[in-house]
C-alpha atoms as a PDB file:
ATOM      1  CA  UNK A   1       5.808 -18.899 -12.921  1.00  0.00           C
ATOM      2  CA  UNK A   2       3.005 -16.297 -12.283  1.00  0.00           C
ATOM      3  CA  UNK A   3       1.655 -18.986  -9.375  1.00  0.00           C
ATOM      4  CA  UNK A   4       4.612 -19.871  -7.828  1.00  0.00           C
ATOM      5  CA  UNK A   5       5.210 -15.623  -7.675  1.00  0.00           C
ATOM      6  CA  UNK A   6       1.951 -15.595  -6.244  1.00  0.00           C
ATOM      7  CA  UNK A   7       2.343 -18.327  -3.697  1.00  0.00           C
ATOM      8  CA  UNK A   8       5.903 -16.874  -2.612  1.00  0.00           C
ATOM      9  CA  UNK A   9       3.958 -13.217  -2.093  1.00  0.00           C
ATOM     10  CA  UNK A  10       1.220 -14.617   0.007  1.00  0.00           C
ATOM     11  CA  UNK A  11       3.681 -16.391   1.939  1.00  0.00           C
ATOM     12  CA  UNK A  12       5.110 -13.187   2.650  1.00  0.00           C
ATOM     13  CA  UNK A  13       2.147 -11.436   3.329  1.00  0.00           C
ATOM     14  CA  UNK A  14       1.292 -14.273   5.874  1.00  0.00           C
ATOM     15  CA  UNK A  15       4.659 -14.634   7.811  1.00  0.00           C
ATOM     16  CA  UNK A  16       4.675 -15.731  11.498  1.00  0.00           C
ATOM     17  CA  UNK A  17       3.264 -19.005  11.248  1.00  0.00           C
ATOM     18  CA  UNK A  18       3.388 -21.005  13.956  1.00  0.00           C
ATOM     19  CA  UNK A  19       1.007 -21.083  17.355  1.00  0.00           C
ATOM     20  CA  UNK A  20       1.569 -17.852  19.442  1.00  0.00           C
ATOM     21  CA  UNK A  21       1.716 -18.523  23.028  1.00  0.00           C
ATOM     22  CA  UNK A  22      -0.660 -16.300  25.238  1.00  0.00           C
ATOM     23  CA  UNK A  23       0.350 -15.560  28.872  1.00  0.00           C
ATOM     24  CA  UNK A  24      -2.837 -16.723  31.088  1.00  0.00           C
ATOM     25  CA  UNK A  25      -3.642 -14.368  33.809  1.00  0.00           C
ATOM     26  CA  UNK A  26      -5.838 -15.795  36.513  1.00  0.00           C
ATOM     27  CA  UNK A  27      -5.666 -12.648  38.340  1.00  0.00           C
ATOM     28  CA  UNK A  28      -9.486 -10.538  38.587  1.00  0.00           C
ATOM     29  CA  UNK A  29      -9.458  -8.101  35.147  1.00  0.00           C
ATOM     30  CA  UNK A  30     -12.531  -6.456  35.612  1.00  0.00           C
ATOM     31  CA  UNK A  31     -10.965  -3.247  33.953  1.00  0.00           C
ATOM     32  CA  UNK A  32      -9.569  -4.934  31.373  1.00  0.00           C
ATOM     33  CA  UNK A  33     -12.363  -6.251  30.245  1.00  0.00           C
ATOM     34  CA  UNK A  34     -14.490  -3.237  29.413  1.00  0.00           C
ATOM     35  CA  UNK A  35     -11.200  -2.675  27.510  1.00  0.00           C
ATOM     36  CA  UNK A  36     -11.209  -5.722  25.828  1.00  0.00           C
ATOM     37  CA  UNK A  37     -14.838  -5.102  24.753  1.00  0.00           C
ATOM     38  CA  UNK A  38     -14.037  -2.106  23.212  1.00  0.00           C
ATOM     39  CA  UNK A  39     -11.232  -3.455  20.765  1.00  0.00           C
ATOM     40  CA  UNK A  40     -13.107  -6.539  20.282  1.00  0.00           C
ATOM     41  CA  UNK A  41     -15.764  -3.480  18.910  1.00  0.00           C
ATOM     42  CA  UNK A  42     -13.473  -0.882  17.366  1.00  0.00           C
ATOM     43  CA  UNK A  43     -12.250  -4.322  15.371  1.00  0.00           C
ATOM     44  CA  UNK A  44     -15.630  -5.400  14.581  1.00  0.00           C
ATOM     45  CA  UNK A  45     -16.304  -1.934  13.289  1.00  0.00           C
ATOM     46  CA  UNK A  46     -13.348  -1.626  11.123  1.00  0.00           C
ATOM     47  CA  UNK A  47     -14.135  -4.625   9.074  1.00  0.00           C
ATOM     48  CA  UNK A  48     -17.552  -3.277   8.728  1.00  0.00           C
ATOM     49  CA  UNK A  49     -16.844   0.081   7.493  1.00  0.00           C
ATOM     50  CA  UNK A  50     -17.188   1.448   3.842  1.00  0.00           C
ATOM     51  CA  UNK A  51     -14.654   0.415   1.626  1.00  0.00           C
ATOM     52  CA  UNK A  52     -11.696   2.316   0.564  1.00  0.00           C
ATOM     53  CA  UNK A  53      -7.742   2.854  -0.666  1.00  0.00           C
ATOM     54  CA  UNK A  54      -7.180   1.221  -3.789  1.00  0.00           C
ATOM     55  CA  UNK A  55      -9.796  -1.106  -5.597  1.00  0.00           C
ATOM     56  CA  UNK A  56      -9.869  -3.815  -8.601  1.00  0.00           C
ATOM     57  CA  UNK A  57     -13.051  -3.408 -10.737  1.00  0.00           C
ATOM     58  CA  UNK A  58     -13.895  -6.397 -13.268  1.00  0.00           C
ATOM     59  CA  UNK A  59     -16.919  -6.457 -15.490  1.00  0.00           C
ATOM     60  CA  UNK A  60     -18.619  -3.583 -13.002  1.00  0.00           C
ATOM     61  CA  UNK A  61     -17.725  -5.189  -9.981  1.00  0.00           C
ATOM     62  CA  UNK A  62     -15.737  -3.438  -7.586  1.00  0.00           C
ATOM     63  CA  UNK A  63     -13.209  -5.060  -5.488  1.00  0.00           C
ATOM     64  CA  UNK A  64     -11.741  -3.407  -2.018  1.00  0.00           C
ATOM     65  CA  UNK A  65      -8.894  -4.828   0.031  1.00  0.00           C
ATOM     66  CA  UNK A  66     -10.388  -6.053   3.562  1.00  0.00           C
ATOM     67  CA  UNK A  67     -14.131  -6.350   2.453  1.00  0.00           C
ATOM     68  CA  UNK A  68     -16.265  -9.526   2.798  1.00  0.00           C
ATOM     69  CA  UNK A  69     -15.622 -11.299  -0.339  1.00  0.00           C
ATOM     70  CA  UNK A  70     -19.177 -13.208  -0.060  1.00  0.00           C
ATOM     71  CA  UNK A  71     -21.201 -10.224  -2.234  1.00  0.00           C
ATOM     72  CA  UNK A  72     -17.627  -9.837  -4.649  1.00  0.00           C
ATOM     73  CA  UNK A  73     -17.636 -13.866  -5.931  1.00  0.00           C
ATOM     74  CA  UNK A  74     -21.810 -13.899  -6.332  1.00  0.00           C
ATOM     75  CA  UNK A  75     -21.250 -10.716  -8.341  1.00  0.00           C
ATOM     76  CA  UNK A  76     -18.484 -12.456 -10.596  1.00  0.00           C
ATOM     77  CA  UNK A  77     -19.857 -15.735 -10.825  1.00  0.00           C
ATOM     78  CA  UNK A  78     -18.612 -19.442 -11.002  1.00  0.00           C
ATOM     79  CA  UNK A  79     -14.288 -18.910 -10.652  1.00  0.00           C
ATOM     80  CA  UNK A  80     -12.373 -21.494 -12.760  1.00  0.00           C
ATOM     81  CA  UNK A  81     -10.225 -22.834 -10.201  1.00  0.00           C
ATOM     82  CA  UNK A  82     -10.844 -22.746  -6.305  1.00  0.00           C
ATOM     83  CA  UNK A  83      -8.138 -23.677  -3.491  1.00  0.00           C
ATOM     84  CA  UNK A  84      -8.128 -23.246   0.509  1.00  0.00           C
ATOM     85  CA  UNK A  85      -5.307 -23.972   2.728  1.00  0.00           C
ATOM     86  CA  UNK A  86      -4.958 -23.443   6.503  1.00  0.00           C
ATOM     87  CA  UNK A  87      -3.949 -19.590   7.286  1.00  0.00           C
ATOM     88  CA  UNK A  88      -1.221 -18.859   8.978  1.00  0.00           C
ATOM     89  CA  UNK A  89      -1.917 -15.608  10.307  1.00  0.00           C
ATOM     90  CA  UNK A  90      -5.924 -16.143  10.975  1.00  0.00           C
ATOM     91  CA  UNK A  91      -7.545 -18.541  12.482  1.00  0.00           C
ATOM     92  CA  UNK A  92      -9.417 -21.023   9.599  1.00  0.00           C
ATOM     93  CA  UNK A  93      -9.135 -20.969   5.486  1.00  0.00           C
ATOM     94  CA  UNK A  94      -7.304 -18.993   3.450  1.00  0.00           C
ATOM     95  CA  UNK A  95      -9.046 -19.015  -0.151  1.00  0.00           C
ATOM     96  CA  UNK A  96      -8.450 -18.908  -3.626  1.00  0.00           C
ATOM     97  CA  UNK A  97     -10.633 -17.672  -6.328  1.00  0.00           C
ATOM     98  CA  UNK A  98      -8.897 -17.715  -9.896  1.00  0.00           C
ATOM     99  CA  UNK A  99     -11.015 -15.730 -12.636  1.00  0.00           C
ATOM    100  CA  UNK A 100     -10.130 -15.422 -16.470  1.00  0.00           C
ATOM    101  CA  UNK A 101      -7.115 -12.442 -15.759  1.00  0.00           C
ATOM    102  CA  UNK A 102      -6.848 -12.398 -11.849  1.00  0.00           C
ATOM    103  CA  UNK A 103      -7.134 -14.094  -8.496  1.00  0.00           C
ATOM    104  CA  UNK A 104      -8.677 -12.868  -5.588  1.00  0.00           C
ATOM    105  CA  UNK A 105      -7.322 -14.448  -2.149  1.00  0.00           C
ATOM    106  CA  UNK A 106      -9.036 -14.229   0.926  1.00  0.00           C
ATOM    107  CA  UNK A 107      -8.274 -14.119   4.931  1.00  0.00           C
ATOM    108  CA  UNK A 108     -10.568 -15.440   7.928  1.00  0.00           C
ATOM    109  CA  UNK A 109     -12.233 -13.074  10.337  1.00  0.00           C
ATOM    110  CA  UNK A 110     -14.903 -13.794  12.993  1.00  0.00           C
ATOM    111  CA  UNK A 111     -16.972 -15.942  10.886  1.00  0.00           C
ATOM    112  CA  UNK A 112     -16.323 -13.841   7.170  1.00  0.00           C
ATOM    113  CA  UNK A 113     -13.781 -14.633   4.414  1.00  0.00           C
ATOM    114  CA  UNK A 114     -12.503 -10.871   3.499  1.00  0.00           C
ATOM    115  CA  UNK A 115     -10.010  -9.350   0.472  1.00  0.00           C
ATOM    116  CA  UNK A 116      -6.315  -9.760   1.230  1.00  0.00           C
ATOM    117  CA  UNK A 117      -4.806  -9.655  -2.397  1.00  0.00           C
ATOM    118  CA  UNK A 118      -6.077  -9.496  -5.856  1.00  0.00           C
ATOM    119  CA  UNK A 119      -3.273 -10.501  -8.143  1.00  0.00           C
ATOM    120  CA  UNK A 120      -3.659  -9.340 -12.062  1.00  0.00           C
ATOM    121  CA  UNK A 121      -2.263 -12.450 -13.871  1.00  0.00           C
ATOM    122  CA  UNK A 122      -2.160 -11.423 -17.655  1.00  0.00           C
ATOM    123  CA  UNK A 123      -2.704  -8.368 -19.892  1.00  0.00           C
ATOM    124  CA  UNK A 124      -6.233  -9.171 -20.637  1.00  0.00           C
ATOM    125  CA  UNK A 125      -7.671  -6.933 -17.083  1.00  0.00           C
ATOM    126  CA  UNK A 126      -6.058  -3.818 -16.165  1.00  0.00           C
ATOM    127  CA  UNK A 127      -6.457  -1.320 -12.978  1.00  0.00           C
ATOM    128  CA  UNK A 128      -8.839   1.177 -13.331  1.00  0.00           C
ATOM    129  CA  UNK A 129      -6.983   3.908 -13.844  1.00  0.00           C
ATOM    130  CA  UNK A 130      -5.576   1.420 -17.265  1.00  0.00           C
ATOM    131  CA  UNK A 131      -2.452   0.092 -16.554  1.00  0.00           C
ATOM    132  CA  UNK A 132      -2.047  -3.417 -17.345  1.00  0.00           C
ATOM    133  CA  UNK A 133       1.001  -6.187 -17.326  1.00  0.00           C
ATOM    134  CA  UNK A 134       3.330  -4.837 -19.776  1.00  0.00           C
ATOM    135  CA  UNK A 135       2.834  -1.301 -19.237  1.00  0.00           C
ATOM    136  CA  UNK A 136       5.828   1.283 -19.064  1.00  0.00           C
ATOM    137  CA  UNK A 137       6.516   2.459 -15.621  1.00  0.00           C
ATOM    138  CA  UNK A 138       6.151   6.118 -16.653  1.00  0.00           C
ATOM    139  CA  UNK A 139       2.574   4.903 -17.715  1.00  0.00           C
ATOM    140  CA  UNK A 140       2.503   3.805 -14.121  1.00  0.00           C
ATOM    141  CA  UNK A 141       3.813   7.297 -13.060  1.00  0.00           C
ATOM    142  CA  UNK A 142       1.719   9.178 -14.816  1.00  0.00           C
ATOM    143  CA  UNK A 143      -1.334   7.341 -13.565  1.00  0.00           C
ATOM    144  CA  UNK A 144      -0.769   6.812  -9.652  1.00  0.00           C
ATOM    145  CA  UNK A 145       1.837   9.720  -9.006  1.00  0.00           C
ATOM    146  CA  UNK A 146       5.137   9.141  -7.651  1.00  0.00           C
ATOM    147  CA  UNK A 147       4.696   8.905  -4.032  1.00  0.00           C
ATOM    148  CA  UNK A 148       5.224   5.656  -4.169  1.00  0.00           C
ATOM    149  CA  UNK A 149       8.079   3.033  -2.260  1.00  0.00           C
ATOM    150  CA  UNK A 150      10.735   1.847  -4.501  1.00  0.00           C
ATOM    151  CA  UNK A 151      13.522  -1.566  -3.818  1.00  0.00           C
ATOM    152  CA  UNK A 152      14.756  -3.274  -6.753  1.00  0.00           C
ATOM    153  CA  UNK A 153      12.270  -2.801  -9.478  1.00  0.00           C
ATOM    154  CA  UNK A 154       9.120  -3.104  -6.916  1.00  0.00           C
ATOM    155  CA  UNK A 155       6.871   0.196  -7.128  1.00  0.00           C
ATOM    156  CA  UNK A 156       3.994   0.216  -3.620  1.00  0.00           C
ATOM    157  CA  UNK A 157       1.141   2.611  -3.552  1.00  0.00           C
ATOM    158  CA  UNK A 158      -0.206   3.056   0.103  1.00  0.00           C
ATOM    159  CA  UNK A 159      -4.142   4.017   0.559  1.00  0.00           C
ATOM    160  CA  UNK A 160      -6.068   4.045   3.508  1.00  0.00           C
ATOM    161  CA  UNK A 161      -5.779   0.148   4.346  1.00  0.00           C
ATOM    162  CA  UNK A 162      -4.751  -0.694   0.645  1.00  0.00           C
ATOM    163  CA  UNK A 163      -1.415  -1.304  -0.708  1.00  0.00           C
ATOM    164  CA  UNK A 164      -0.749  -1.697  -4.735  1.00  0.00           C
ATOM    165  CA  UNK A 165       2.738  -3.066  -5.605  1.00  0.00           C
ATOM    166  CA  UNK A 166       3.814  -2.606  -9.172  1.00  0.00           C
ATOM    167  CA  UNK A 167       6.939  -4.908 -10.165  1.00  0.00           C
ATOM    168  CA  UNK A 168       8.979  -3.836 -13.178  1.00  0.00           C
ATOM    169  CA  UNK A 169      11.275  -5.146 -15.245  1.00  0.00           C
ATOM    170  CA  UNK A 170      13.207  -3.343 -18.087  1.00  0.00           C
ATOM    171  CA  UNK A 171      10.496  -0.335 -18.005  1.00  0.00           C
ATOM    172  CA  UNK A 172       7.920  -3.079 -18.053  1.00  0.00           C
ATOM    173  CA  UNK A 173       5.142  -3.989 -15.665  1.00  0.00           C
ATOM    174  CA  UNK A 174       5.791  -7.509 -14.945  1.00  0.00           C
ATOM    175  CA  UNK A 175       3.530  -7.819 -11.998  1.00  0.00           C
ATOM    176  CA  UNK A 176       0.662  -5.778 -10.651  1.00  0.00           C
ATOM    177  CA  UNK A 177      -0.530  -6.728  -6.892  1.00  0.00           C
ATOM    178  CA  UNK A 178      -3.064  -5.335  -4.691  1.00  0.00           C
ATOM    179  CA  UNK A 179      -2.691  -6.375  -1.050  1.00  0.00           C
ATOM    180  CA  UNK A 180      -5.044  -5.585   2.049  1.00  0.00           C
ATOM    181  CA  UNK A 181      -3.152  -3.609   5.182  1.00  0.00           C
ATOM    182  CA  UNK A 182      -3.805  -6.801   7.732  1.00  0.00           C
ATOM    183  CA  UNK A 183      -1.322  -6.063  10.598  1.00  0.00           C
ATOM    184  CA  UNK A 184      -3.213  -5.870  13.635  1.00  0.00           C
ATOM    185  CA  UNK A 185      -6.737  -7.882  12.414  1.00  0.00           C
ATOM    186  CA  UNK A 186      -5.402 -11.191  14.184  1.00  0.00           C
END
């Protein structure tokens, strides 16, 4: 059930599939270019910045949203189950990394596999700050504040480029998702 959730939230996180048709300008862009450059830059820059917003830490490994994922799986070792399928909002492989608790799923950008959503999957890892699948939502509360986002039992933390969506049902933390800010990366 906790896959298919999974599966059904990445889908979500990755709407818009489909080829997106570029106008083609043959005209001379000599000023857009130097433009161009400098996104192509500022972009390259933000995916190389320090990390921050919300995190995931598992046996002393820390794990940001939109970081290179490379260092993160040689620190954790051998996952127990590995999948890629074609993105739909990047250009290559989306991939899978399931660990004993969690699964870390990852996004293609100019050449690097980065963070876009560690999902908690059972009660044996936690957040940092301790709350865990199962918890009470005034746990939650007490631990992340309440500016938070609320629709139908879903609780989202914004941070920097970091969101962490809490899902509760009956008082209970039935879910716990952290998800990488991605809008404008393509």
């Amino acid at each position: 059930m906790r896959k298919i959730f999974l599966f059904i939230l990445v889908a979500m996180l990755f709407t818009g599939c489909g080829a997106k048709e570029e106008p083609i300008d043959n005209k001379d862009n000599s000023d857009n270019t130097v433009e161009d450059k400098n996104e192509a830059e500022s972009k390259q820059e933000d995916t190389t910045k320090e990390p921050s917003g919300f995190f995931f830490e598992n046996n002393g490994v820390s794990i940001y949203m939109n970081t290179d994922v490379a260092p993160v799986v040689d620190a954790l070792g051998e996952s127990l189950e590995y999948f890629e399928s074609e993105s739909c909002a990047f250009k290559g492989l989306d991939k899978f990394y399931t660990y004993p608790g969690f699964e870390i799923t990852t996004y293609p950008l100019d050449g690097k596999d980065y963070v876009s959503v560690v999902y908690l999957m059972d009660d044996t890892v936690s957040t940092p700050e301790g709350i865990y699948l199962g918890s009470a939502v005034e746990d939650m509360i007490a631990a992340y504040g309440d500016n938070y986002e609320e629709s139908s039992g879903s609780y989202t933390y914004t941070k920097d480029e970091s969101k962490l969506q809490f899902i509760a049902k009956d008082d209970a933390i039935i879910s716990i998702t952290y998800l990488a800010d991605v809008e404008g990366l393509e």
